[in-house]
PDB file of N, CA and C in Angstrom:
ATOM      1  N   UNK A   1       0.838  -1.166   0.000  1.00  0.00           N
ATOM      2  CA  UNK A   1       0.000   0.000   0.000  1.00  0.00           C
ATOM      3  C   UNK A   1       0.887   1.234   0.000  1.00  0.00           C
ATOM      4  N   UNK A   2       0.729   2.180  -0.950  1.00  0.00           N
ATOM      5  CA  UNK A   2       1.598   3.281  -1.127  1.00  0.00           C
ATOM      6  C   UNK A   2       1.232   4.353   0.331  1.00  0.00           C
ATOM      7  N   UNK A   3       1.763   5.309   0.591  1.00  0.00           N
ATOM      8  CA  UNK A   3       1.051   6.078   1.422  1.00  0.00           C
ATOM      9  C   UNK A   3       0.523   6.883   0.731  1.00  0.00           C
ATOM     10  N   UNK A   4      -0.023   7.174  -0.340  1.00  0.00           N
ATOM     11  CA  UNK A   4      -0.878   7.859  -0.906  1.00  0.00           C
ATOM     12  C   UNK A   4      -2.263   7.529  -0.584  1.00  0.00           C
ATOM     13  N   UNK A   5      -2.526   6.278  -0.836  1.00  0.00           N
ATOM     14  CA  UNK A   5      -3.948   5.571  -0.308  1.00  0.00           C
ATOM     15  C   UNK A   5      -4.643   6.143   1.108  1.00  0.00           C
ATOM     16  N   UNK A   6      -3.220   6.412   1.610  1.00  0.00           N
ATOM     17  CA  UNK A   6      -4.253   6.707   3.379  1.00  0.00           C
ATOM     18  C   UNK A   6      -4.732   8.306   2.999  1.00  0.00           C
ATOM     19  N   UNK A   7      -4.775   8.707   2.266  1.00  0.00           N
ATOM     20  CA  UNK A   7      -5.176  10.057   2.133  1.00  0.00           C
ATOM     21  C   UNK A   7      -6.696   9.950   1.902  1.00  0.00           C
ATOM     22  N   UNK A   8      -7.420  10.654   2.452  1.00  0.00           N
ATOM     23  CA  UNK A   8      -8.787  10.645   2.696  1.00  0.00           C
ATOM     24  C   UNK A   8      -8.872  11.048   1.402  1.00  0.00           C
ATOM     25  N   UNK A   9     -10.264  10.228   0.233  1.00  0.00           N
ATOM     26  CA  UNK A   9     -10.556  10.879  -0.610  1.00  0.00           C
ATOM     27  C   UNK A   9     -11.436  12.097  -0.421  1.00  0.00           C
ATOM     28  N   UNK A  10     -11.114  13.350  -1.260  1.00  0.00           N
ATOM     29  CA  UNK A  10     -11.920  14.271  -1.195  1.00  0.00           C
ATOM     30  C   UNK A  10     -11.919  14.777  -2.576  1.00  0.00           C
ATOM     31  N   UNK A  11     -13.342  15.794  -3.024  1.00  0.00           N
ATOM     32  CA  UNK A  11     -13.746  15.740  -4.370  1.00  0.00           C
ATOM     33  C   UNK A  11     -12.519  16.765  -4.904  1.00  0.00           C
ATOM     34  N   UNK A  12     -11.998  16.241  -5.821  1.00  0.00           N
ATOM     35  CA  UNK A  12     -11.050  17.384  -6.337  1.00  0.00           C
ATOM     36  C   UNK A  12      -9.877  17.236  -6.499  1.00  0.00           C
ATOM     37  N   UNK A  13      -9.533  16.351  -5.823  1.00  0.00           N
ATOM     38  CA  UNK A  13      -8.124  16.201  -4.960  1.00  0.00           C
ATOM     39  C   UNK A  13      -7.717  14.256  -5.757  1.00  0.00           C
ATOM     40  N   UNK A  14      -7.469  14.257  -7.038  1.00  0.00           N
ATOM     41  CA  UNK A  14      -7.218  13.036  -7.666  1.00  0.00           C
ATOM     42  C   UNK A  14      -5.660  13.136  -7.822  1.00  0.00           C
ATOM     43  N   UNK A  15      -4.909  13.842  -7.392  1.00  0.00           N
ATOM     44  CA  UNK A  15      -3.300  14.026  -7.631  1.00  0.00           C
ATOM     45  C   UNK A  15      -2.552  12.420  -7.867  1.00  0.00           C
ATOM     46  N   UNK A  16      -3.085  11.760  -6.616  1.00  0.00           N
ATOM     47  CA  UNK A  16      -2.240  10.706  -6.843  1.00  0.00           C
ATOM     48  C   UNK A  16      -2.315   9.489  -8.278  1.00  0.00           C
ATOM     49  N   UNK A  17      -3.625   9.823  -8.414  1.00  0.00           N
ATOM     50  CA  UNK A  17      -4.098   9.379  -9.780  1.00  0.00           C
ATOM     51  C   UNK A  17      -3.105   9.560 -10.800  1.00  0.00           C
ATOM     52  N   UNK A  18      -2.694  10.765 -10.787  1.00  0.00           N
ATOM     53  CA  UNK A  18      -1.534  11.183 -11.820  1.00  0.00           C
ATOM     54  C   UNK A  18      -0.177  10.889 -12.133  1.00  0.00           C
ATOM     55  N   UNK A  19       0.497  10.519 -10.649  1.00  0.00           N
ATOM     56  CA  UNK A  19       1.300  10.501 -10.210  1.00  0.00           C
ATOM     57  C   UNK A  19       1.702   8.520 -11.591  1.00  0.00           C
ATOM     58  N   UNK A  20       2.831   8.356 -12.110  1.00  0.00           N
ATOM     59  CA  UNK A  20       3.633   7.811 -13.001  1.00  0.00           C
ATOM     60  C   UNK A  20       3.928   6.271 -11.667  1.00  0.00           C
ATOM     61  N   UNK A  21       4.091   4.549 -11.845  1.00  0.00           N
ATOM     62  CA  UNK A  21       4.205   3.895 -11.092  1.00  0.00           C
ATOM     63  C   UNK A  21       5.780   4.347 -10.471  1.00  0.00           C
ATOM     64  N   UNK A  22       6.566   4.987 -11.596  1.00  0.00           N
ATOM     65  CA  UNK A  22       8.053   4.821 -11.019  1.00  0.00           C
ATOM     66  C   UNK A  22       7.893   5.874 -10.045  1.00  0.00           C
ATOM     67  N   UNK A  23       7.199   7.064 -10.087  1.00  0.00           N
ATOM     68  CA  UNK A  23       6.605   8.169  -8.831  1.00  0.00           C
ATOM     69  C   UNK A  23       6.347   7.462  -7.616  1.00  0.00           C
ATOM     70  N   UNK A  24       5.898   6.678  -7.849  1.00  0.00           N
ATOM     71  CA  UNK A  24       4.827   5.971  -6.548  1.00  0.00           C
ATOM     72  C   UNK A  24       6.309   5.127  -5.874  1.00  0.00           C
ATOM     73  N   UNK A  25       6.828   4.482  -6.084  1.00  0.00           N
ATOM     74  CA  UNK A  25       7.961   3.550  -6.158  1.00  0.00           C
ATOM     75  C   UNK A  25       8.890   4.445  -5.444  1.00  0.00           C
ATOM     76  N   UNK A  26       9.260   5.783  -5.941  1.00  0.00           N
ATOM     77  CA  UNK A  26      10.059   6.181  -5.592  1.00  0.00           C
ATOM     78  C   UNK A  26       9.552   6.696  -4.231  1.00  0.00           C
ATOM     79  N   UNK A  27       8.110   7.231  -3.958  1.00  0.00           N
ATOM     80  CA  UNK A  27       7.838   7.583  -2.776  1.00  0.00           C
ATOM     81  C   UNK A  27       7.952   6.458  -1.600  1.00  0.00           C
ATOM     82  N   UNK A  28       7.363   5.709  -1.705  1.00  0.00           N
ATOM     83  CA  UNK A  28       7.542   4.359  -1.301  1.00  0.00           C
ATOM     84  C   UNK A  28       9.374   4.209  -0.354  1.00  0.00           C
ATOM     85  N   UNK A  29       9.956   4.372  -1.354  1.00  0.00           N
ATOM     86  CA  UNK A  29      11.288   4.246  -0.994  1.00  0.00           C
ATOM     87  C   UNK A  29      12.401   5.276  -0.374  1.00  0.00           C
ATOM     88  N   UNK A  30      11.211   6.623  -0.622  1.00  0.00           N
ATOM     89  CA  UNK A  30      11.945   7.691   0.334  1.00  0.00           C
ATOM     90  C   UNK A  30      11.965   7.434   1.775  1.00  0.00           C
ATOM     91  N   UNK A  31      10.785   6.601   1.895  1.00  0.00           N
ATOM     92  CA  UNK A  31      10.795   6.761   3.325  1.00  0.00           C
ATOM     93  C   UNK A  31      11.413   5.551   4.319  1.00  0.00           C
ATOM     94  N   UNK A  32      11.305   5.046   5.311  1.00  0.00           N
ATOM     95  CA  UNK A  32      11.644   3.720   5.738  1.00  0.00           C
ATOM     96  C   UNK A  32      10.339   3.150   6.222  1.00  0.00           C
ATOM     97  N   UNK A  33      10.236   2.285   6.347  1.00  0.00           N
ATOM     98  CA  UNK A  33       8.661   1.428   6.835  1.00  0.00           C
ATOM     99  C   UNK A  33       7.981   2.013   8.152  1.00  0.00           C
ATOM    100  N   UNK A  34       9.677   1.990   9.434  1.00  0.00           N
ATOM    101  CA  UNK A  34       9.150   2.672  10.675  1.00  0.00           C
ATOM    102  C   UNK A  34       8.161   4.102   9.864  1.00  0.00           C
ATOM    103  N   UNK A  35       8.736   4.955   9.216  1.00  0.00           N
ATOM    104  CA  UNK A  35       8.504   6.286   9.248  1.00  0.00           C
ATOM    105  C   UNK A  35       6.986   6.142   9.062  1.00  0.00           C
ATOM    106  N   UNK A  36       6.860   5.535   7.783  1.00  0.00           N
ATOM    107  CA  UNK A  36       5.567   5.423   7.324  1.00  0.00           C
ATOM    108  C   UNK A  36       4.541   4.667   8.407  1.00  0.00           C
ATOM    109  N   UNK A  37       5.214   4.207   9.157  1.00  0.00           N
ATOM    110  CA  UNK A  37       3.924   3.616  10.233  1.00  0.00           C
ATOM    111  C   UNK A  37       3.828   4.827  11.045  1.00  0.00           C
ATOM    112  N   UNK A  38       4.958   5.747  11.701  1.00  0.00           N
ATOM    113  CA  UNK A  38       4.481   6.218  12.609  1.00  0.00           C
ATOM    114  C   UNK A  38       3.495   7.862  11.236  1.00  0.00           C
ATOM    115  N   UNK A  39       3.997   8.054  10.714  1.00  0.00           N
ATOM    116  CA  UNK A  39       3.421   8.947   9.677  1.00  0.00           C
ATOM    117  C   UNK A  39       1.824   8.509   9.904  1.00  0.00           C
ATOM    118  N   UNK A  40       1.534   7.574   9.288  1.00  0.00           N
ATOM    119  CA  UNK A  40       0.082   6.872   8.992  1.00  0.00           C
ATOM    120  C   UNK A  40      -0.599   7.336  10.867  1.00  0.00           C
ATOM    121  N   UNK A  41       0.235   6.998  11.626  1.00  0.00           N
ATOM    122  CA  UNK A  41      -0.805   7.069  13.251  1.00  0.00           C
ATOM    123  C   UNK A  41      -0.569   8.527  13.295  1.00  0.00           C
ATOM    124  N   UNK A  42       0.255   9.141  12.960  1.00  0.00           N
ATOM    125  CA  UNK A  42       0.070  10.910  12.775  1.00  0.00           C
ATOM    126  C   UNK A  42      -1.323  11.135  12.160  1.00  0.00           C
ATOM    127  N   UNK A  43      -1.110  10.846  11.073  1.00  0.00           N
ATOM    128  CA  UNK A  43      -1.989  11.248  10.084  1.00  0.00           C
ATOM    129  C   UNK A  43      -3.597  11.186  10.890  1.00  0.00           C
ATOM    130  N   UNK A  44      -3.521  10.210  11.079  1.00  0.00           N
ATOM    131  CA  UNK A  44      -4.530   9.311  11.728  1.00  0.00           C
ATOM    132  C   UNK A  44      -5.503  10.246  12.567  1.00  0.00           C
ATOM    133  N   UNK A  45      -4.074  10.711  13.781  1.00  0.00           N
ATOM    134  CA  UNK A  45      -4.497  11.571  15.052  1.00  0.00           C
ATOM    135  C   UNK A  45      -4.794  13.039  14.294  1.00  0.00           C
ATOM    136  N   UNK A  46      -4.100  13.725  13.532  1.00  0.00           N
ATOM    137  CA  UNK A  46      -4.511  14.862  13.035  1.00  0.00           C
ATOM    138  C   UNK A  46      -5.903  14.776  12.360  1.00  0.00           C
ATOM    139  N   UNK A  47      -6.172  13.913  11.593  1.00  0.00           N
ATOM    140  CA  UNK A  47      -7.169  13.628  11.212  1.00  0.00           C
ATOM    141  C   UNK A  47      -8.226  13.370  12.446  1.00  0.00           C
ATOM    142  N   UNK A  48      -8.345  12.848  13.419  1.00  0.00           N
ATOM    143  CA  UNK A  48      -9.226  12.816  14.396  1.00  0.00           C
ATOM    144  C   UNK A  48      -9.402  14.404  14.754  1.00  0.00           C
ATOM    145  N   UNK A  49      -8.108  14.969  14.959  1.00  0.00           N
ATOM    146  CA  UNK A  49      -7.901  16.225  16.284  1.00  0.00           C
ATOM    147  C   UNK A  49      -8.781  17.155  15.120  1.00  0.00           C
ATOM    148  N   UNK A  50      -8.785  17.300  13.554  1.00  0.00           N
ATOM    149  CA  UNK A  50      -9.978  18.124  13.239  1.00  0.00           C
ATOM    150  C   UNK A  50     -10.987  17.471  12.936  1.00  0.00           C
ATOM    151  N   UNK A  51     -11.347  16.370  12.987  1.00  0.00           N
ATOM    152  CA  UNK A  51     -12.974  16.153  12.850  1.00  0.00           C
ATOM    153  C   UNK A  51     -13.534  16.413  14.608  1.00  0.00           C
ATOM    154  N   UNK A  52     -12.555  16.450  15.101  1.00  0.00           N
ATOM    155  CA  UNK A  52     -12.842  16.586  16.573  1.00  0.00           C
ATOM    156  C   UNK A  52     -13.825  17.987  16.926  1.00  0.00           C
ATOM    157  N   UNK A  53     -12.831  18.892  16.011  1.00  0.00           N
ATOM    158  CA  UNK A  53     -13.235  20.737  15.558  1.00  0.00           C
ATOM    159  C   UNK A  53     -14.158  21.044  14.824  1.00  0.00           C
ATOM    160  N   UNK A  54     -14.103  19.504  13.723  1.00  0.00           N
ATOM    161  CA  UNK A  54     -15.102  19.765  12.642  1.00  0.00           C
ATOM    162  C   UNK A  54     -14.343  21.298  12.028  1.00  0.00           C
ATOM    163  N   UNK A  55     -12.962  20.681  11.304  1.00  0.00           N
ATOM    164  CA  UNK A  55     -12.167  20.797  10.659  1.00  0.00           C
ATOM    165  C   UNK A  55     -11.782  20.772   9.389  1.00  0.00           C
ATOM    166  N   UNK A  56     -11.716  21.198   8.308  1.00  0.00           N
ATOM    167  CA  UNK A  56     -11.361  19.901   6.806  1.00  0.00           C
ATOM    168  C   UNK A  56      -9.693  20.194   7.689  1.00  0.00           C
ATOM    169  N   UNK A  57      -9.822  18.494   6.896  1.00  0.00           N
ATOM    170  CA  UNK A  57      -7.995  17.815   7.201  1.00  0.00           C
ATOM    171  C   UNK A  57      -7.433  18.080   6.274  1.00  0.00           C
ATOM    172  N   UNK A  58      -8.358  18.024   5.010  1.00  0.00           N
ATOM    173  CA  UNK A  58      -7.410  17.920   3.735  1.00  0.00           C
ATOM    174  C   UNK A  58      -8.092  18.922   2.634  1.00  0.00           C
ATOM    175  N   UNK A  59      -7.804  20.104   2.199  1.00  0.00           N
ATOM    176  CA  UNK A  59      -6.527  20.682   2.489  1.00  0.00           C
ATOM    177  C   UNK A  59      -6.838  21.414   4.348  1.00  0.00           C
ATOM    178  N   UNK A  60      -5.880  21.089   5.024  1.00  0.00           N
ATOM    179  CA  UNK A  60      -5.954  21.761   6.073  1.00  0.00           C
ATOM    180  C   UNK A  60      -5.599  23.509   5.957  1.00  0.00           C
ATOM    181  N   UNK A  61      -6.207  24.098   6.681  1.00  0.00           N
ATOM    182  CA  UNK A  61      -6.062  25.738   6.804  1.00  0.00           C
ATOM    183  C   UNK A  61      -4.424  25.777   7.416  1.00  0.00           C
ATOM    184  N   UNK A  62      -3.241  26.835   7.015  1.00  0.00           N
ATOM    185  CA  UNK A  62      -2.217  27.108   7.753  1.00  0.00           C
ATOM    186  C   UNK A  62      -2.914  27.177   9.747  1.00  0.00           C
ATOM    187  N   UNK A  63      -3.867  27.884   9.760  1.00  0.00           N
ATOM    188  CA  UNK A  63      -4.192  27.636  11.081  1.00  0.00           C
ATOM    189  C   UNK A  63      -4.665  27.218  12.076  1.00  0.00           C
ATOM    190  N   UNK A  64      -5.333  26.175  10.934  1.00  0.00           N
ATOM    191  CA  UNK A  64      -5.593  24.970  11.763  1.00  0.00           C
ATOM    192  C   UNK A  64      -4.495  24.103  12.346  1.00  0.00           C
ATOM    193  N   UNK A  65      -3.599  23.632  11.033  1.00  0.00           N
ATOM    194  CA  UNK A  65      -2.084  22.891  11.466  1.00  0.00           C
ATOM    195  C   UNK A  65      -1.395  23.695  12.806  1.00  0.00           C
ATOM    196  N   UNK A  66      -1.582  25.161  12.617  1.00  0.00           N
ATOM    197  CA  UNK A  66      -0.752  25.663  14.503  1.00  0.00           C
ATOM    198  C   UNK A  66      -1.778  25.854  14.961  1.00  0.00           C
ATOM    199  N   UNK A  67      -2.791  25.240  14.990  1.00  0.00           N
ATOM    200  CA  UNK A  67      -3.580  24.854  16.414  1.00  0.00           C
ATOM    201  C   UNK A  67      -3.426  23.162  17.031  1.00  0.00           C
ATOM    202  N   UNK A  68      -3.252  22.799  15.860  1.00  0.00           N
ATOM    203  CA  UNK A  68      -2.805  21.196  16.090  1.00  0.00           C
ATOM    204  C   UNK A  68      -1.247  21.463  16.916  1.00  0.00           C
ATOM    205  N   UNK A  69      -0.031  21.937  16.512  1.00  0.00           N
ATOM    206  CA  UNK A  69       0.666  21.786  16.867  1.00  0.00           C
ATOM    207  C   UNK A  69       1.171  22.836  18.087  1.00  0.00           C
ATOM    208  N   UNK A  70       0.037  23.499  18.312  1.00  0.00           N
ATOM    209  CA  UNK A  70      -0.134  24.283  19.965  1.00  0.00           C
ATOM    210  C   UNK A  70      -0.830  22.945  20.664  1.00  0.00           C
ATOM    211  N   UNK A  71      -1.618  22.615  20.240  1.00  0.00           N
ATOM    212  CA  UNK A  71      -2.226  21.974  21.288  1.00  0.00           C
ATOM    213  C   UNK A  71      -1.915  20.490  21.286  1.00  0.00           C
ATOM    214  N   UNK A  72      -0.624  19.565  20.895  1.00  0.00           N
ATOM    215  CA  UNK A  72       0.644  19.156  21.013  1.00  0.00           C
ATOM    216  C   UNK A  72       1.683  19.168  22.007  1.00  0.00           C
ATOM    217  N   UNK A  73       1.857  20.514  21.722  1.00  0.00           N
ATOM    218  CA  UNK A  73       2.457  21.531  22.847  1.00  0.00           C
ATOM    219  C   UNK A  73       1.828  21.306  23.918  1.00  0.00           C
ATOM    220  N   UNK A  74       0.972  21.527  24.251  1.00  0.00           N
ATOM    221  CA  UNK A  74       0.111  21.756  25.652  1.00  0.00           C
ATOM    222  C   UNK A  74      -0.350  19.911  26.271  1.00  0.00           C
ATOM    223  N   UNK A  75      -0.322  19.383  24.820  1.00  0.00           N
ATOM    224  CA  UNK A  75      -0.744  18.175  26.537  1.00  0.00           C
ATOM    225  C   UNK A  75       0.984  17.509  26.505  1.00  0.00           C
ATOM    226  N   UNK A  76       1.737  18.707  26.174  1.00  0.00           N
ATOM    227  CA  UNK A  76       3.134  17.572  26.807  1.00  0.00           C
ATOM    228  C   UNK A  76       3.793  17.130  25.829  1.00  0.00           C
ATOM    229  N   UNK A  77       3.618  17.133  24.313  1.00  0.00           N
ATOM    230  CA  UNK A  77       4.630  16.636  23.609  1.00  0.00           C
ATOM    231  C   UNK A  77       5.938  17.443  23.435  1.00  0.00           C
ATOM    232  N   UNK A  78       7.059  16.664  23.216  1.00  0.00           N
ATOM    233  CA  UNK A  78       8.110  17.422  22.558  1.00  0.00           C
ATOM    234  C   UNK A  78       8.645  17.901  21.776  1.00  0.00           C
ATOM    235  N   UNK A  79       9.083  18.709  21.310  1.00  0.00           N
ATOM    236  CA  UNK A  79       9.406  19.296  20.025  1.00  0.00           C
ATOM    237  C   UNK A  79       9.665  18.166  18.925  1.00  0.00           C
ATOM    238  N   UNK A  80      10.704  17.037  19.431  1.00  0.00           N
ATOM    239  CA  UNK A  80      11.116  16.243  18.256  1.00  0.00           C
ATOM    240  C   UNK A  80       9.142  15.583  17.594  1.00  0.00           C
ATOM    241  N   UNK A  81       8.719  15.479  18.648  1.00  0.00           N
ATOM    242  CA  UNK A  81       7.264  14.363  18.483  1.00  0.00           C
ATOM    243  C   UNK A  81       6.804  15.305  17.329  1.00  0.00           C
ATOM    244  N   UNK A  82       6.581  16.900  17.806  1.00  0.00           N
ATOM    245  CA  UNK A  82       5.636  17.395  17.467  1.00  0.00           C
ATOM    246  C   UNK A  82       6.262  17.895  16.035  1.00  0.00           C
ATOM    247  N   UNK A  83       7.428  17.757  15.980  1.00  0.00           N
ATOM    248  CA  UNK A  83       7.861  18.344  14.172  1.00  0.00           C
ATOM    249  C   UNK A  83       7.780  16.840  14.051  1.00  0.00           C
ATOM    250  N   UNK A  84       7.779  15.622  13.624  1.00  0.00           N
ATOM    251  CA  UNK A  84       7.282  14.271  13.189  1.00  0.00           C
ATOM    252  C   UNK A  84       6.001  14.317  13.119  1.00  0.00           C
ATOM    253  N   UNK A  85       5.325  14.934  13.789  1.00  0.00           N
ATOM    254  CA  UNK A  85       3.792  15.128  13.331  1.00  0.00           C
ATOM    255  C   UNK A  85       3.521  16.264  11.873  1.00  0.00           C
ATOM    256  N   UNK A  86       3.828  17.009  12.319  1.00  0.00           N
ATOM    257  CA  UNK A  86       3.961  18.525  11.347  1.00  0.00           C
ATOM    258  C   UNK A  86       3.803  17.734  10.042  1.00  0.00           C
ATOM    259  N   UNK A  87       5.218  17.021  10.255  1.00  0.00           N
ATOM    260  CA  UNK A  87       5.752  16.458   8.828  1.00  0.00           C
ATOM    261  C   UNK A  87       4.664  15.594   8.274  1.00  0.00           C
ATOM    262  N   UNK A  88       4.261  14.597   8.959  1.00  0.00           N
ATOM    263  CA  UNK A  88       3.450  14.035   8.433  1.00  0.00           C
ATOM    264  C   UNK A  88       2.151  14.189   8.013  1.00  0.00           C
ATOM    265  N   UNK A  89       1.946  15.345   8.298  1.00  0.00           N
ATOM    266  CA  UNK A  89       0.709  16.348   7.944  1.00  0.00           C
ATOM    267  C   UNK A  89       1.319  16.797   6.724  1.00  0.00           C
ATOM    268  N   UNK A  90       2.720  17.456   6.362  1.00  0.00           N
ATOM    269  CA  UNK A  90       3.189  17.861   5.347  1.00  0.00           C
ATOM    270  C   UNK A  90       2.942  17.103   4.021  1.00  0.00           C
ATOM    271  N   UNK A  91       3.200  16.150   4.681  1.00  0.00           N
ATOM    272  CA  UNK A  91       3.811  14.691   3.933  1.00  0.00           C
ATOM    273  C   UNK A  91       2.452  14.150   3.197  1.00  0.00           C
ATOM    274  N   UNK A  92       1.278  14.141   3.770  1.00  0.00           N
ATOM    275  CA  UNK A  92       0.166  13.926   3.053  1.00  0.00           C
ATOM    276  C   UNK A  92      -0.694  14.984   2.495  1.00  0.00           C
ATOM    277  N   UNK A  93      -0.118  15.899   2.846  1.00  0.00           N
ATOM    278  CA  UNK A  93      -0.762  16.933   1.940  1.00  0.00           C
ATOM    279  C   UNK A  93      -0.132  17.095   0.701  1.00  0.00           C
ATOM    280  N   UNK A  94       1.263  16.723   0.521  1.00  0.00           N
ATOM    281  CA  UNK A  94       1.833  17.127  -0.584  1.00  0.00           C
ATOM    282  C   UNK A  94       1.838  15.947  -1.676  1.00  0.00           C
ATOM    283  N   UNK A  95       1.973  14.606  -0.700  1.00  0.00           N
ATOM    284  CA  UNK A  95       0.301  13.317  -1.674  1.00  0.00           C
ATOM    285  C   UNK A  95      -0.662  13.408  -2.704  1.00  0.00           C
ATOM    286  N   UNK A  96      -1.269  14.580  -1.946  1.00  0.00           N
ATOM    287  CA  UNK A  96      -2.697  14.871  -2.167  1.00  0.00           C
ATOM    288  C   UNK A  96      -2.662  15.922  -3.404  1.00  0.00           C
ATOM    289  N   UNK A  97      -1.325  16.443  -3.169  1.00  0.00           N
ATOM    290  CA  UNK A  97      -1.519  17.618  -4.515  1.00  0.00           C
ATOM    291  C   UNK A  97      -1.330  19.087  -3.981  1.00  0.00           C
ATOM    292  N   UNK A  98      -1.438  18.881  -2.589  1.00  0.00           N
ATOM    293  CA  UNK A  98      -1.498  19.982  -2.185  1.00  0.00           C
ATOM    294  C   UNK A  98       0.012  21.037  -1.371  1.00  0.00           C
TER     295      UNK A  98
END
């Protein structure tokens, strides 16, 4: 499963559709397996923390993402946690096309 797949479909947003198999392959291989697991339970939790707000996740607002990563901040994570999250918010948005 590429990590493109975990990207919530939304209307508009067919990028990965486009994307060439040796594209996909190569994404695949940027990353390491750990990354992509903990990426995917990022994703996961960001994705909860705005339907939580009743949020869109995807494309997320610039200020929604620093409310996610204030309130990160606040129940206690650490900087390293909370830029591994960021990223993986990055990381599927830029999936997505965005």
């Amino acid at each position: 499963m590429s990590a493109l797949t975990l990207v919530s479909p939304q209307p508009g947003l067919e990028a990965a559709s486009d994307l060439s198999d040796d594209a996909l392959d190569y994404g695949r291989a940027a990353l390491s397996e750990n990354t992509m697991r903990a990426y995917r339970g990022d994703w996961l939790e960001f994705e909860a923390w705005c339907a939580d707000r009743q949020r869109p996740h995807l494309p997320a607002s610039p200020a929604t993402v620093a409310n996610f990563a204030s309130s990160l901040a606040s129940a206690g994570k650490k900087v390293p946690t909370i830029a591994r999250k960021l990223a993986a918010v990055r990381f599927f948005h830029r999936g997505a096309g965005q």
